[in-house]
C-alpha atoms as a PDB file:
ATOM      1  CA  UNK A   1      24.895 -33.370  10.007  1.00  0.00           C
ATOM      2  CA  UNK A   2      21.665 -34.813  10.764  1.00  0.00           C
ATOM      3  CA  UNK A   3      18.755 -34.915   8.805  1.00  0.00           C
ATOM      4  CA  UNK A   4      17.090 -32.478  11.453  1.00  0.00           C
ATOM      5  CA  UNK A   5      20.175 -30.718  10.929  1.00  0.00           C
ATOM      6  CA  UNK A   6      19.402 -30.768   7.251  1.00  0.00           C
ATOM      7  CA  UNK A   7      16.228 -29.742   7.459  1.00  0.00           C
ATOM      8  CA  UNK A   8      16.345 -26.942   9.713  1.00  0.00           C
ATOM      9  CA  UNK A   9      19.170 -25.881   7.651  1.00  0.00           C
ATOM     10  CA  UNK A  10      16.745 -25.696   4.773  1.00  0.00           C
ATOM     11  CA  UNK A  11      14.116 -24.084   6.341  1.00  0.00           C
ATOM     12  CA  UNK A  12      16.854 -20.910   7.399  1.00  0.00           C
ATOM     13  CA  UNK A  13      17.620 -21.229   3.161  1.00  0.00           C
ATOM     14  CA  UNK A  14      13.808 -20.625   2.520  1.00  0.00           C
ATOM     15  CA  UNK A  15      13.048 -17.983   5.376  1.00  0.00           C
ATOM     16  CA  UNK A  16      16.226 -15.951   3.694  1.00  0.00           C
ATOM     17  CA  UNK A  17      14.559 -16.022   0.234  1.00  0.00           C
ATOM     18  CA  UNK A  18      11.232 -14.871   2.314  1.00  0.00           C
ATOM     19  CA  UNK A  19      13.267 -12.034   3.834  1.00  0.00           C
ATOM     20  CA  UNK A  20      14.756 -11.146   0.864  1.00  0.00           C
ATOM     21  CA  UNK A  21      11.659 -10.703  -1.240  1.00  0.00           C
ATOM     22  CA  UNK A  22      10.786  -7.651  -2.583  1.00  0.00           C
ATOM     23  CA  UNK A  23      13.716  -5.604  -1.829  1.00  0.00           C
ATOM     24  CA  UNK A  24      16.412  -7.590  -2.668  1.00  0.00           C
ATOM     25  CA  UNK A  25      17.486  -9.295  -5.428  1.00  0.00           C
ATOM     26  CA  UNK A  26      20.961 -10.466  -5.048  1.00  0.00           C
ATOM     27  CA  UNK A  27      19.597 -11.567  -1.400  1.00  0.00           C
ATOM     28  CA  UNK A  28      17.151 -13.772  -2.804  1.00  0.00           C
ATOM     29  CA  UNK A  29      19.404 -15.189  -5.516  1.00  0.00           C
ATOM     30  CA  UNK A  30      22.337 -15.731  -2.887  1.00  0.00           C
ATOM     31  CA  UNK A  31      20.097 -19.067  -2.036  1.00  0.00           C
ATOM     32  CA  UNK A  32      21.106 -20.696  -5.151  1.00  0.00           C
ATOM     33  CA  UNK A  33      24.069 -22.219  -6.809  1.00  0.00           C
ATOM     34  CA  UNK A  34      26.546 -20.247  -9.585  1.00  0.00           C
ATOM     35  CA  UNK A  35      24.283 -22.627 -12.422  1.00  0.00           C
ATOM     36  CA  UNK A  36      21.147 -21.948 -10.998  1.00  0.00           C
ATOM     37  CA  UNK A  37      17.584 -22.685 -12.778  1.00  0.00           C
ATOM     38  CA  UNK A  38      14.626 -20.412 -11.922  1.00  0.00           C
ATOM     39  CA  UNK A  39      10.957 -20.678 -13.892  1.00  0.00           C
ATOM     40  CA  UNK A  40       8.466 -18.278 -12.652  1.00  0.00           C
ATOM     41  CA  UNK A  41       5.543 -18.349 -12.483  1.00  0.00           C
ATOM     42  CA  UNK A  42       4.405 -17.309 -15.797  1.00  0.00           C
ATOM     43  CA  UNK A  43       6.685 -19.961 -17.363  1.00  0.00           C
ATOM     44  CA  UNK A  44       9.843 -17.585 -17.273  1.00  0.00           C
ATOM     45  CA  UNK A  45      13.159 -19.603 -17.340  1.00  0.00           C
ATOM     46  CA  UNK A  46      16.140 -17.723 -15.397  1.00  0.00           C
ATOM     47  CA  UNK A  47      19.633 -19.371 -15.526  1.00  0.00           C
ATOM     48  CA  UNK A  48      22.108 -18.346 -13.431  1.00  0.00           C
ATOM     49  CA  UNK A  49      22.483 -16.387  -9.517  1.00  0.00           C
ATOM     50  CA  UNK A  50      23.087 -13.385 -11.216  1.00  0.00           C
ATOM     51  CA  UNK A  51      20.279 -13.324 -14.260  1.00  0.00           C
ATOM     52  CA  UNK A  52      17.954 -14.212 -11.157  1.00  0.00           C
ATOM     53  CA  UNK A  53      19.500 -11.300  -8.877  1.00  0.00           C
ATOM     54  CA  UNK A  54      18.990  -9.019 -11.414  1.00  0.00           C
ATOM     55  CA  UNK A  55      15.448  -9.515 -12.989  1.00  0.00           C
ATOM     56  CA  UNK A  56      14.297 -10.133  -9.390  1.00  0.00           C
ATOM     57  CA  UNK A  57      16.134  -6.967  -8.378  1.00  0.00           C
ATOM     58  CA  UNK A  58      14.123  -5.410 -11.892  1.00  0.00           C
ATOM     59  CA  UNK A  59      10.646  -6.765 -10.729  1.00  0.00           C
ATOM     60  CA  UNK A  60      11.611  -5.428  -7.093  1.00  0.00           C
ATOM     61  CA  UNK A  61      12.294  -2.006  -7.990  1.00  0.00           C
ATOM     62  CA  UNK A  62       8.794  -2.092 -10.402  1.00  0.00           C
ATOM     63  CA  UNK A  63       5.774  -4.656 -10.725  1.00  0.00           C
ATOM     64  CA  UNK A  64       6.646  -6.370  -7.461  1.00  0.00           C
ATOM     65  CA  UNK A  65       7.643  -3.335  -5.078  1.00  0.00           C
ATOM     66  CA  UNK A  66       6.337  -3.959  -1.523  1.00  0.00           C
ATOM     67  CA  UNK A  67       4.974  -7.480  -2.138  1.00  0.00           C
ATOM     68  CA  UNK A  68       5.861 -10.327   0.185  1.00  0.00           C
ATOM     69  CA  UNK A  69       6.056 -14.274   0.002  1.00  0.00           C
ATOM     70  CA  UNK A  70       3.852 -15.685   2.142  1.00  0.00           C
ATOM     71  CA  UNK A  71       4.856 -18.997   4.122  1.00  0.00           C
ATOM     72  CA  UNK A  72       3.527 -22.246   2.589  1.00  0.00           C
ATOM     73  CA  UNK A  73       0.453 -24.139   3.654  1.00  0.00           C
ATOM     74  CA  UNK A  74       2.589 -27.202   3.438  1.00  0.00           C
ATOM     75  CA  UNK A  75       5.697 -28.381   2.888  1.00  0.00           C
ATOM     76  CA  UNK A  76       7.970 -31.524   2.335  1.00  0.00           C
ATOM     77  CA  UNK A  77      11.242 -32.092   2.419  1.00  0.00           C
ATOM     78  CA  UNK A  78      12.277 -35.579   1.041  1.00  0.00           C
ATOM     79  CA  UNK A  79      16.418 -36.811   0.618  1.00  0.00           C
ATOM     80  CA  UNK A  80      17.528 -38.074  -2.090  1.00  0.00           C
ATOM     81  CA  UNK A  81      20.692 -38.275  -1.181  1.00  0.00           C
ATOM     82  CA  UNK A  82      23.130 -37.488   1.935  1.00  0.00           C
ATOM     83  CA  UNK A  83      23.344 -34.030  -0.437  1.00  0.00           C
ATOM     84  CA  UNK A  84      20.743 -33.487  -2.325  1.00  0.00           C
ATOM     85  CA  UNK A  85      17.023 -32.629  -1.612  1.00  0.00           C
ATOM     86  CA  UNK A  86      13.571 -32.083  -2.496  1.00  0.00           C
ATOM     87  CA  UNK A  87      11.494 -29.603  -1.352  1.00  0.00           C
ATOM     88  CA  UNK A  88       7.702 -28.599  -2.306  1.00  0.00           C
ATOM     89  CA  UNK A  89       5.965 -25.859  -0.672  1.00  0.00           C
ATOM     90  CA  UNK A  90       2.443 -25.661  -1.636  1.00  0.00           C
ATOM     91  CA  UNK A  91      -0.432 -23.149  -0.704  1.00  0.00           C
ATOM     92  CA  UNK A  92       2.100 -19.794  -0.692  1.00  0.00           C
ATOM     93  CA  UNK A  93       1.898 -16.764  -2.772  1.00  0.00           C
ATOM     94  CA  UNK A  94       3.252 -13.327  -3.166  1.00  0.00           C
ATOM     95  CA  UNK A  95       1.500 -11.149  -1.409  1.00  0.00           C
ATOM     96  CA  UNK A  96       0.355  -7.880  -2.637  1.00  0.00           C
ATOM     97  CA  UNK A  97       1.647  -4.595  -0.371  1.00  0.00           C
ATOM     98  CA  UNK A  98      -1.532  -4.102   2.571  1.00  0.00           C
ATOM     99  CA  UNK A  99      -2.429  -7.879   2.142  1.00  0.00           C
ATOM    100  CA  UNK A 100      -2.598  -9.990   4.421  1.00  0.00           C
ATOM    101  CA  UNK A 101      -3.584 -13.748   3.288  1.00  0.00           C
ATOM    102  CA  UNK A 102      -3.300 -15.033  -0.380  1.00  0.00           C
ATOM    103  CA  UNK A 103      -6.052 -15.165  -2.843  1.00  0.00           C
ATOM    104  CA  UNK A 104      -7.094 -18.401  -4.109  1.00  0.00           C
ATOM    105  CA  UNK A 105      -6.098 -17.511  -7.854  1.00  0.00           C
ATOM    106  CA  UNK A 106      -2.443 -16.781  -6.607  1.00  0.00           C
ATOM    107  CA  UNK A 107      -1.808 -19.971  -5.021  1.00  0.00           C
ATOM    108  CA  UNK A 108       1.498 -21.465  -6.206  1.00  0.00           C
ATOM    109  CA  UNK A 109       3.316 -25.283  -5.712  1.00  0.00           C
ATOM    110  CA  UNK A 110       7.169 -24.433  -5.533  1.00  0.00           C
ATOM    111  CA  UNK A 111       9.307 -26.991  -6.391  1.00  0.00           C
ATOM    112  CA  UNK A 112      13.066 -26.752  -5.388  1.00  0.00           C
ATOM    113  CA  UNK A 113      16.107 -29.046  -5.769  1.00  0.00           C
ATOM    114  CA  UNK A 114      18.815 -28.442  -3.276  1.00  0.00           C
ATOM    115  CA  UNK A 115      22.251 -29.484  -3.107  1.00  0.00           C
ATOM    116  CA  UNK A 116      24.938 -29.275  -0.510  1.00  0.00           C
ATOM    117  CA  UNK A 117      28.346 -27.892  -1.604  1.00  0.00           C
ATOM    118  CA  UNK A 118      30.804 -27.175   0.648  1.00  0.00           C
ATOM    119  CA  UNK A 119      28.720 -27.837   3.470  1.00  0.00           C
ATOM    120  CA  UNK A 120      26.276 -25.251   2.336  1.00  0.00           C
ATOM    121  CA  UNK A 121      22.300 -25.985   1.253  1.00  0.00           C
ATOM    122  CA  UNK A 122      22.102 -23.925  -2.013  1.00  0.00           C
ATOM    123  CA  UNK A 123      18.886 -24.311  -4.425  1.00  0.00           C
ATOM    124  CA  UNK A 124      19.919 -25.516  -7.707  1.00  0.00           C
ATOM    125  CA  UNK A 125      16.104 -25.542  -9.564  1.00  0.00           C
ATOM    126  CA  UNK A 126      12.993 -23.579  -8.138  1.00  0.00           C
ATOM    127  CA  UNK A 127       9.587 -24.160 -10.688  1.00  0.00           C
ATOM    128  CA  UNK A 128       7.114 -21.697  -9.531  1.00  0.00           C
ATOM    129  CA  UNK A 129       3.149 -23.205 -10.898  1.00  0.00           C
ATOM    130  CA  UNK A 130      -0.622 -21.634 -10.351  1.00  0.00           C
ATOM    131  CA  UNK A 131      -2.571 -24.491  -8.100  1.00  0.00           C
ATOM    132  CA  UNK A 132      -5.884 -25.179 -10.431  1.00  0.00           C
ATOM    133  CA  UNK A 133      -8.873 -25.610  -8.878  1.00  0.00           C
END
């Protein structure tokens, strides 16, 4: 695989997680590894596919029903090795249902760690933090 390769490849990982959001949990949490690490947000710690599938699924069904993720403002994507990769997406959000750009105060930096196993880009770490102003 190529690096173009690679990165497209983790672009389709991230628009599945957008797709996913807010309807379905074990969707979303399909884009990350068995041993998973997930902190929200609000400084909730998540560890595992399924303890992600199902508060996500909880929060989907609730609090979050209808909401969306927004695409980033910017992202980059940098190797550290032939399978394993950094990504940061900063200037997305979740958007509220009827929304249709994000608010300033819900600006987030996502920071993910992916790995390749068995030819596969999984996440293995998302951090989820407010951009200050």
């Amino acid at each position: 695989m190529t690096r173009d390769a690679d990165r497209a490849a983790l672009e389709q990982l991230e628009q599945q997680q957008v797709r996913a959001w807010g309807a379905d949990g074990a969707a979303f949490a399909a884009t990350f590894t068995e041993d998973a690490d997930f902190v929200d947000v609000m400084g909730g710690h998540l560890h595992g596919r399924a303890a992600i599938a199902e508060s996500l699924q909880q929060g989907f069904d609730t609090f979050m029903a209808g909401t969306r993720m927004s695409a980033p403002r910017e992202r980059s994507v940098q190797f550290v090795s032939a399978d394993l990769a950094v990504v940061i997406n900063s200037g997305n959000c979740v958007l509220q249902p009827g929304a249709r750009e994000c608010r300033t105060e819900d600006l987030s930096i996502q920071t993910k760690v992916a790995v390749r196993q068995d030819g596969r880009w999984l996440f293995r770490t998302f951090q989820n933090t407010r951009i200050r102003t």
